[in-house]
C-alpha atoms as a PDB file:
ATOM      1  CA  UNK A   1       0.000   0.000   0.000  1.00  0.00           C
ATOM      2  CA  UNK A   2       1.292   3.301  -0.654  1.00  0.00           C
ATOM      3  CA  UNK A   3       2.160   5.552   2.171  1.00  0.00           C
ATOM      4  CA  UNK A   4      -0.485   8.444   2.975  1.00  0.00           C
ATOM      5  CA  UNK A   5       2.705  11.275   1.602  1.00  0.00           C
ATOM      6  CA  UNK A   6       3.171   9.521  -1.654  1.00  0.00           C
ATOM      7  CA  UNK A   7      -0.951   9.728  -2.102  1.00  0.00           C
ATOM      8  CA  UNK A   8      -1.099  13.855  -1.062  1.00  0.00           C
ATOM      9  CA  UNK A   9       1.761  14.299  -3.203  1.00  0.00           C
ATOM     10  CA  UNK A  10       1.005  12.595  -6.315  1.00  0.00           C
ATOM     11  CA  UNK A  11      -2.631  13.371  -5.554  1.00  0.00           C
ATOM     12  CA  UNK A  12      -1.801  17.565  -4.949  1.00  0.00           C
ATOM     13  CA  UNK A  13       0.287  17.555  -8.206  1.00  0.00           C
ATOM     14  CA  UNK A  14      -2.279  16.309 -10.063  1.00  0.00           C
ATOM     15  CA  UNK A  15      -4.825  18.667  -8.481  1.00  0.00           C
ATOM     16  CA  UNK A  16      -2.408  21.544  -9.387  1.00  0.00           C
ATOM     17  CA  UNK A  17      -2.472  19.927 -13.197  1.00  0.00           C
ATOM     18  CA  UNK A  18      -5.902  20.370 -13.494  1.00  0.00           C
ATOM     19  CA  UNK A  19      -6.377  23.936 -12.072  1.00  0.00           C
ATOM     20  CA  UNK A  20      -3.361  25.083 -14.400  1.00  0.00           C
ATOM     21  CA  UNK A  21      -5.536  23.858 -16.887  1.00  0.00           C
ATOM     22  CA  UNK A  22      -8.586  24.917 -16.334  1.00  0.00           C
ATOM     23  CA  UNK A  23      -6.920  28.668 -16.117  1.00  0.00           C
ATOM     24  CA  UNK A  24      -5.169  28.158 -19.357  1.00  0.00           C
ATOM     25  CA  UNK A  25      -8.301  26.603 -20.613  1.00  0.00           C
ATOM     26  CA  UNK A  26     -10.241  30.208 -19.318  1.00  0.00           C
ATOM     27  CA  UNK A  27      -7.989  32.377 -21.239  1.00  0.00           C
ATOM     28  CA  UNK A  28      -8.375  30.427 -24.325  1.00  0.00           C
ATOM     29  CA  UNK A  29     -12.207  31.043 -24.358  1.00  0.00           C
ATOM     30  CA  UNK A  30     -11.793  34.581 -23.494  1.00  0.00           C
ATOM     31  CA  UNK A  31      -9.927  34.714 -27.073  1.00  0.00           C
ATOM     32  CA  UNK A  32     -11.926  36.299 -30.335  1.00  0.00           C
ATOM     33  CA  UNK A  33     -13.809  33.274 -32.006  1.00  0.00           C
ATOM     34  CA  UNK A  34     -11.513  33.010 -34.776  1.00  0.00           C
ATOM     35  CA  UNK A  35      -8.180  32.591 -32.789  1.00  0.00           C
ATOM     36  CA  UNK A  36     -10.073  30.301 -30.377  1.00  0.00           C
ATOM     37  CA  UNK A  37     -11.100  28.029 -33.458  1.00  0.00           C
ATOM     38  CA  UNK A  38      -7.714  28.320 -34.921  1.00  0.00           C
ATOM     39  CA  UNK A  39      -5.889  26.732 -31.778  1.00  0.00           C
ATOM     40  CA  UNK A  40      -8.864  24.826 -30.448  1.00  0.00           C
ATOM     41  CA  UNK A  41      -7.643  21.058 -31.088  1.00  0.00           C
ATOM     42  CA  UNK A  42      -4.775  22.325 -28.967  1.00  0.00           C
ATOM     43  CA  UNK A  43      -7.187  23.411 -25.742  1.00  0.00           C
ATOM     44  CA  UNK A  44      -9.172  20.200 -26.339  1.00  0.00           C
ATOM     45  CA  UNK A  45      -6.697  18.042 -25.752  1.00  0.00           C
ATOM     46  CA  UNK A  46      -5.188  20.093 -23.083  1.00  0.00           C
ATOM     47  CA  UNK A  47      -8.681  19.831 -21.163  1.00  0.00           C
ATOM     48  CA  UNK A  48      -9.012  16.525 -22.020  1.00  0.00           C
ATOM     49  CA  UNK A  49      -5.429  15.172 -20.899  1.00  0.00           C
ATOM     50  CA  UNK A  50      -6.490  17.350 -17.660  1.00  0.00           C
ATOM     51  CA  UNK A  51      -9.947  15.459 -16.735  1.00  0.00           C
ATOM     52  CA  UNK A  52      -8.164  12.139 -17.768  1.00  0.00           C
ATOM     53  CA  UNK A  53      -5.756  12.820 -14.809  1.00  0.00           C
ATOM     54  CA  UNK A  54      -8.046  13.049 -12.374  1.00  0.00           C
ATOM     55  CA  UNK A  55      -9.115   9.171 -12.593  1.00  0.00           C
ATOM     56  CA  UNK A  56      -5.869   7.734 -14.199  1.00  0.00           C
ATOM     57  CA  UNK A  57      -4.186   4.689 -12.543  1.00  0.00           C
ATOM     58  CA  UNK A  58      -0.865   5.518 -14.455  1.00  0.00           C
ATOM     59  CA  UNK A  59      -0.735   9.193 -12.551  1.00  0.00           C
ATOM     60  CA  UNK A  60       2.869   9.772 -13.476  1.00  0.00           C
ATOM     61  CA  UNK A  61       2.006   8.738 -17.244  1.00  0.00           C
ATOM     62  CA  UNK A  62      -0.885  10.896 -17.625  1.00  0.00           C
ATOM     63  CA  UNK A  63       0.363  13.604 -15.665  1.00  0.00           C
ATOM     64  CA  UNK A  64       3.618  13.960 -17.728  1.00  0.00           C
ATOM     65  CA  UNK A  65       1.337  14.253 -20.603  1.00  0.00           C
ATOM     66  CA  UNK A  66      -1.283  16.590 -18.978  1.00  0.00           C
ATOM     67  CA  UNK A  67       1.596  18.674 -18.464  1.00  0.00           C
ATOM     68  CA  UNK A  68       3.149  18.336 -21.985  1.00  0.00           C
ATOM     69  CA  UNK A  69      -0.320  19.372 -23.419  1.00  0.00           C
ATOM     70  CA  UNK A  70      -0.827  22.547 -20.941  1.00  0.00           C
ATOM     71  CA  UNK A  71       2.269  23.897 -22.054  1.00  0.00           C
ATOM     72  CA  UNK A  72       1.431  23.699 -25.791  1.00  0.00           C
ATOM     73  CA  UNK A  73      -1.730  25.646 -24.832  1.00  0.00           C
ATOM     74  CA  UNK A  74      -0.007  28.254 -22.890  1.00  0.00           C
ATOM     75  CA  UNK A  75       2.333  28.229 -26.219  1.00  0.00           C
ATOM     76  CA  UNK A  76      -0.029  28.679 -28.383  1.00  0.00           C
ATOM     77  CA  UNK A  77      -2.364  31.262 -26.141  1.00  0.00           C
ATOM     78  CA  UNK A  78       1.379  33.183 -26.223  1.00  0.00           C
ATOM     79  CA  UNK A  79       1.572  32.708 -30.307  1.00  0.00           C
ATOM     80  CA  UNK A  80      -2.104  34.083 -30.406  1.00  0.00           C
ATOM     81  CA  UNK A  81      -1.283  36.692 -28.091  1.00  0.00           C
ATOM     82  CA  UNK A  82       1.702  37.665 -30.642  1.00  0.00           C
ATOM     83  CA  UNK A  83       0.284  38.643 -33.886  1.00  0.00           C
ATOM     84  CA  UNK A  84      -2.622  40.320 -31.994  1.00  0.00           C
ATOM     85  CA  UNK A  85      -2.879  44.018 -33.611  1.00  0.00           C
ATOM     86  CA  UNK A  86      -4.549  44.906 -30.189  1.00  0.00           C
ATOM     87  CA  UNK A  87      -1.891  43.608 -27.682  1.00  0.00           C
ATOM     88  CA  UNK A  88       1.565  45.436 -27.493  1.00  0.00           C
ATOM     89  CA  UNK A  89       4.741  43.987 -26.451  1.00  0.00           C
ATOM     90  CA  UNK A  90       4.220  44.763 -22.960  1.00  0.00           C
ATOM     91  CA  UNK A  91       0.818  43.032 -22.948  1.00  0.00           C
ATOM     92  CA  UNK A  92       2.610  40.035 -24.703  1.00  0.00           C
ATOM     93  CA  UNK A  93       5.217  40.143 -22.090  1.00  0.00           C
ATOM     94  CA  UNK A  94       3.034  40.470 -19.067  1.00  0.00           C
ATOM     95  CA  UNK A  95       0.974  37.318 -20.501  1.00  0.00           C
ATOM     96  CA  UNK A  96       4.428  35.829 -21.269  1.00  0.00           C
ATOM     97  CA  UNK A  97       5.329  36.148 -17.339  1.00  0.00           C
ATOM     98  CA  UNK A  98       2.006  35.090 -16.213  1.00  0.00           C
ATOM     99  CA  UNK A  99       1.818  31.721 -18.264  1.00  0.00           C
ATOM    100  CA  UNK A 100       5.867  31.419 -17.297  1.00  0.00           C
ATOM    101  CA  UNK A 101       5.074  31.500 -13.590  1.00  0.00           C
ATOM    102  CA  UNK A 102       1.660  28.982 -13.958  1.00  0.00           C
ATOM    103  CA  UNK A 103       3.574  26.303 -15.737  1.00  0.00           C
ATOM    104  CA  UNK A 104       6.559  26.375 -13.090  1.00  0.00           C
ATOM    105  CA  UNK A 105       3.995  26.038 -10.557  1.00  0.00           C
ATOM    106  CA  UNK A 106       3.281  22.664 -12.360  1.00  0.00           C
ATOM    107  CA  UNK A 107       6.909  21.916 -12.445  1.00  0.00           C
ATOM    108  CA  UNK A 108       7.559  22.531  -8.585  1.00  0.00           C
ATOM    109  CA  UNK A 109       4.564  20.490  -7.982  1.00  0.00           C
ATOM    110  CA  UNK A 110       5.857  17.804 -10.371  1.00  0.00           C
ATOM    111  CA  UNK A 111       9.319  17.660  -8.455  1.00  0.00           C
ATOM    112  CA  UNK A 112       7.331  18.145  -4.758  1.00  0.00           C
ATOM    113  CA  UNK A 113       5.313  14.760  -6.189  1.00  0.00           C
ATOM    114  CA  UNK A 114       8.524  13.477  -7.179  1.00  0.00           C
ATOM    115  CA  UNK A 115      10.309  13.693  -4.003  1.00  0.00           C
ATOM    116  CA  UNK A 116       7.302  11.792  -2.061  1.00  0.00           C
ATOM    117  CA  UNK A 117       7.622   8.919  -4.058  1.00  0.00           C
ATOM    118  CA  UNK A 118       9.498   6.175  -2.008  1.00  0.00           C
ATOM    119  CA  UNK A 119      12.936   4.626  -3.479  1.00  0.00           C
ATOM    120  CA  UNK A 120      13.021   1.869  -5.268  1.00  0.00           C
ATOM    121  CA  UNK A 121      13.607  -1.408  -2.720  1.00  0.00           C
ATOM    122  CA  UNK A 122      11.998   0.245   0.459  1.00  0.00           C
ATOM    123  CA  UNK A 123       8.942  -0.327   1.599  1.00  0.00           C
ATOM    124  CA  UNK A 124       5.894   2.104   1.318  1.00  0.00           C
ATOM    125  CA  UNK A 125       4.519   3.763   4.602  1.00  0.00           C
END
């Protein structure tokens, strides 16, 4: 049986994954229709990879890719945000920052997670 740390840990990341998600996912719908149908397979999957987490028995798999997908959403929501006539380069770069500090959030929960995990041999608990 796993021990009660590796389950918050693993269990927190993956809560982290999804509400990184669902943000990125929020400022993808808040784009104009035509940019959010132009990168919409990308927020799709993104939101799907994040709901899939939640109920995954491979958490490590599926979070790896959850993650991998968020961050091509927050790339393209930063590509979008580029050729924008309205946005100037400080907008870009503020949005830039912003999507910067989510996805390290995911990465310092991904190492936290990591860290809980037992090593290999010992055993759990």
């Amino acid at each position: 049986m796993a021990s009660a740390k590796l389950l918050s840990g693993g269990a927190g990341a993956a809560a982290l994954t999804v509400r990184v998600t669902r943000s990125l996912y929020a400022r993808w719908s808040a784009l104009p229709q035509a940019e959010r149908e132009r990168i919409q397979p990308v927020a799709e999957r993104a939101k799907r990879s994040a709901l899939d987490l939640r109920g995954a028995f491979d958490r490590e798999r599926a979070g790896a890719e959850a993650r991998a997908d968020g961050e091509s959403l927050a790339a393209a929501l930063l590509e979008s945000a580029a050729v924008d006539p309205e946005l100037d380069e400080g907008e870009v770069l503020e949005l830039r920052e912003d999507l910067a500090r989510e996805l390290a959030r995911l990465a310092d929960a991904d190492i936290k997670a990591s860290r809980s995990a037992p090593e290999p041999g010992t055993a759990p608990g």
